[in-house]
Every structure is written in structure tokens, then in C-alpha cells.
Protein backbone atom coordinates (compact mmCIF):
# COMPACT_ATOMS: atom_id res chain seq x y z
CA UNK A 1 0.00 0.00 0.00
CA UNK A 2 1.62 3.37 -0.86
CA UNK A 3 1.06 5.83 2.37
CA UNK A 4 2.50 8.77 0.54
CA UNK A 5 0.63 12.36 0.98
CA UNK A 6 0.34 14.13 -2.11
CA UNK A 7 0.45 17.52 -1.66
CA UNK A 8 -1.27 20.46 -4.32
CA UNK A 9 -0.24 24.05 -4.94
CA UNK A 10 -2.93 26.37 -6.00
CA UNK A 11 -1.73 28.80 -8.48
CA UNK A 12 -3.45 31.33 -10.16
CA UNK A 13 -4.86 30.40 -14.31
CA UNK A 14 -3.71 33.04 -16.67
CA UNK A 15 -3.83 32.00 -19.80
CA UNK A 16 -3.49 34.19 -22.62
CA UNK A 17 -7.25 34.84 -23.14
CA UNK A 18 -7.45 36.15 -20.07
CA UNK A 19 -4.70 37.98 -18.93
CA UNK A 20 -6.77 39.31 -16.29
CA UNK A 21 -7.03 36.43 -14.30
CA UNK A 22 -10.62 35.92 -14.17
CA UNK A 23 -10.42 32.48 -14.47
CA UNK A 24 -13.22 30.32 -12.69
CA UNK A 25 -10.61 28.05 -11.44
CA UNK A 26 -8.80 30.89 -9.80
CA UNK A 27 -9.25 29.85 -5.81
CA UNK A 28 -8.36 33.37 -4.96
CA UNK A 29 -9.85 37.25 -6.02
CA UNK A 30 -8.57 37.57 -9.29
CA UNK A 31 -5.83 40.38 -10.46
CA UNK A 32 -7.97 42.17 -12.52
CA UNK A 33 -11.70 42.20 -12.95
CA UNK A 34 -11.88 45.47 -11.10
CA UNK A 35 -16.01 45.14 -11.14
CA UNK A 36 -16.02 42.14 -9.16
CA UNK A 37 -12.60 42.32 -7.19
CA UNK A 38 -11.18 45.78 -7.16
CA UNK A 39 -7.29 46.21 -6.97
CA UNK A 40 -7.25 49.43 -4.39
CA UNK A 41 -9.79 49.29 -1.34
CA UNK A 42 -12.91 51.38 -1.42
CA UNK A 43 -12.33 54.76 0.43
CA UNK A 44 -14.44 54.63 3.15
CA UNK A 45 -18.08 56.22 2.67
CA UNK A 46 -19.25 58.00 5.58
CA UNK A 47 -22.79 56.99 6.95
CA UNK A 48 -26.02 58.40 5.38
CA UNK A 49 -29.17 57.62 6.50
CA UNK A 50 -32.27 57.75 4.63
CA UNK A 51 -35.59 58.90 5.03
CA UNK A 52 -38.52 56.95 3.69
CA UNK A 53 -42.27 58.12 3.20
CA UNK A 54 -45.28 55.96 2.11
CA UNK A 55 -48.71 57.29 0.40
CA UNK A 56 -50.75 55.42 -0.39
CA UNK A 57 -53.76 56.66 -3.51
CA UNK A 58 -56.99 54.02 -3.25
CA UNK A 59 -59.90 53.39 -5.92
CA UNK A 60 -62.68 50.76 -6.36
CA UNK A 61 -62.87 50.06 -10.31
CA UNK A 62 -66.37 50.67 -11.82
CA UNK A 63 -65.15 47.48 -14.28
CA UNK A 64 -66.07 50.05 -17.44
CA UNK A 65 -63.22 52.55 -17.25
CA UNK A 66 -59.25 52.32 -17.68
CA UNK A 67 -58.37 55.28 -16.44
CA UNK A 68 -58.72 56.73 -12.92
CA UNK A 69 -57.82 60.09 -11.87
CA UNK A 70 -57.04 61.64 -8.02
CA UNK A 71 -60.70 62.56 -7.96
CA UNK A 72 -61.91 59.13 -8.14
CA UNK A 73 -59.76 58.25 -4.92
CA UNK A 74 -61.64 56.83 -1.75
CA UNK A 75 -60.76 59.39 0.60
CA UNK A 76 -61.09 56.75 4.02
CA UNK A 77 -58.04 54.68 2.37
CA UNK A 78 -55.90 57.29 0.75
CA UNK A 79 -53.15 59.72 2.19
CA UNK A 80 -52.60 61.23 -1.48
CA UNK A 81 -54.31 61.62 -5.04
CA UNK A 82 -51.95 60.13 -7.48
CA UNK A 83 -48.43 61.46 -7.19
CA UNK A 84 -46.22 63.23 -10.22
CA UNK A 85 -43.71 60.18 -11.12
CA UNK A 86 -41.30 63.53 -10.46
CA UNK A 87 -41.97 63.13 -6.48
CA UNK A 88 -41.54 59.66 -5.40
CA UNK A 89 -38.69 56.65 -5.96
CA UNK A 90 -41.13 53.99 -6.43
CA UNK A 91 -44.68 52.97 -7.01
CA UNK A 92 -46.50 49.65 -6.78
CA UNK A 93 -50.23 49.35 -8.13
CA UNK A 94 -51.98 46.12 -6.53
CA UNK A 95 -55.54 45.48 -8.48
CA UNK A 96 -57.74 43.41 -6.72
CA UNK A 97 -54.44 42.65 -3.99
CA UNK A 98 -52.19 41.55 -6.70
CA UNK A 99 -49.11 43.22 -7.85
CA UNK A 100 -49.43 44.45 -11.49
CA UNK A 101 -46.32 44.25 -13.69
CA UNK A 102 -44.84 47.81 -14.16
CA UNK A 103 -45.74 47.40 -18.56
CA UNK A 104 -49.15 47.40 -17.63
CA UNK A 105 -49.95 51.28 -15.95
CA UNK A 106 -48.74 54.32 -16.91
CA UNK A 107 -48.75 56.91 -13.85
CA UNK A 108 -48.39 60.53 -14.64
CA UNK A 109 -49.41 63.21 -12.39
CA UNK A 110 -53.08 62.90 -11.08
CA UNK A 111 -53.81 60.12 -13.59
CA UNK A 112 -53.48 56.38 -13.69
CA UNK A 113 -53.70 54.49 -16.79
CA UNK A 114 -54.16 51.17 -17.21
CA UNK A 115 -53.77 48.74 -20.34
CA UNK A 116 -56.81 46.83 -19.14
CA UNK A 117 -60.42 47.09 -17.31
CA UNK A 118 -60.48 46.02 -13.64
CA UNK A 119 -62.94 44.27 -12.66
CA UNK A 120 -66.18 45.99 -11.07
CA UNK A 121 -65.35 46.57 -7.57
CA UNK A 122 -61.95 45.73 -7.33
CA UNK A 123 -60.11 47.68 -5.22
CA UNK A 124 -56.76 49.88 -7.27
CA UNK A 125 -54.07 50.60 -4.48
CA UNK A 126 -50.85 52.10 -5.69
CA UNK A 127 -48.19 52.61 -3.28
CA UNK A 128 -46.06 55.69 -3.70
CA UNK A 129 -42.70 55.40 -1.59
CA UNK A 130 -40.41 58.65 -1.12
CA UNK A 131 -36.50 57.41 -0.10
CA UNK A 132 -34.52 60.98 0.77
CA UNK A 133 -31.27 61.25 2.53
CA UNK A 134 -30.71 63.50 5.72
């Protein structure tokens, strides 16, 4: 029986493709690929902390109409009309509690558009959220 220990160096693949070492072999960060492993450290960014707001604009579709406007909001469920895209970081538009896909609304200020009838009485909610830094 042969009871020798075989012992492996890792070394780094460059090959001539890919003088930058990104090599999936490669056990350690690679030389180059300065997106995924970059050569200098970071300078350290100081803290900022963010802000967020919610509003929240609710509707019940009629099941005739595509296109609601801040007037047609239900005042007991909404903090806001529907927001200028302008004023907020995101928005996400539940119909009947699902999320919709972002392909099928268009928001622009005081006006939501969709690219199909609702149902008759299901509720619209789009979710406006505000992210500022202090």
C-alpha cells in the first residue's frame, strides 16, 4: 500500500485569453476584474441615512373605465391623489391585492392608466414610496 501524501499548490490560471485572471478556477480574487474584485480598497463612505415616506392613492374600479384620476380616490383609504412620477422613488399598483407588472400602468401626475379594465369593484391601491437622505 503506498502511504504517501500528495500535496497540491494552487496557483493562479492566466492563460493568454485572459490575462486578467478571471479564471473560474482561480481559488483566490482575481488580479484584474476590477467590477467584481477591485485592486485598491474602497475609500471609506461616511454613513447616510435615509428617510422613507409611504402614500398610499386608493380606488374601487367601476369594471367600465381604464383610467382613474385623483378625484376618483376613496378618501377613508388614501393619504394622497396620485403622485407626479417627479416626487416619489417607487410605485406599486396592486388590483384586486395583486401586484401588477410595471408594462401594464402608466402613472403621470393625477392620472393612472391602465392597459386593461379592472374588474367591477376591485379595489386599485398604488403605493407611492419617497426614499430621501438626511
Amino acid at each position: 500500500m503506498n502511504n504517501r501524501v500528495r500535496h497540491y499548490v494552487v496557483t493562479r490560471d492566466i492563460n493568454p485569453k485572459n490575462q486578467a485572471g478571471c479564471s473560474p478556477l482561480a481559488l483566490m480574487g482575481p488580479l484584474g476584474c476590477p467590477l467584481i474584485f477591485p485592486r485598491q480598497p474602497s475609500a471609506p463612505q461616511s454613513p447616510t441615512l435615509l428617510r422613507g415616506e409611504t402614500f398610499q392613492y386608493t380606488a374601487i374600479a367601476d369594471g367600465v373605465r381604464n383610467v382613474y384620476t385623483s378625484g376618483d380616490a376613496v378618501p377613508q383609504f388614501s393619504t394622497s391623489g396620485i403622485l407626479d412620477p417627479g416626487t416619489f422613488t417607487f410605485a406599486s399598483l396592486f388590483i384586486n391585492g395583486i401586484l401588477q407588472p410595471p408594462h401594464s400602468y402608466v402613472i403621470q401626475p393625477g392620472t393612472l392608466i391602465l392597459s386593461d379594465v379592472p374588474v367591477q369593484g376591485a379595489p386599485i391601491i398604488i403605493q407611492f414610496v419617497r426614499i430621501i437622505s438626511q
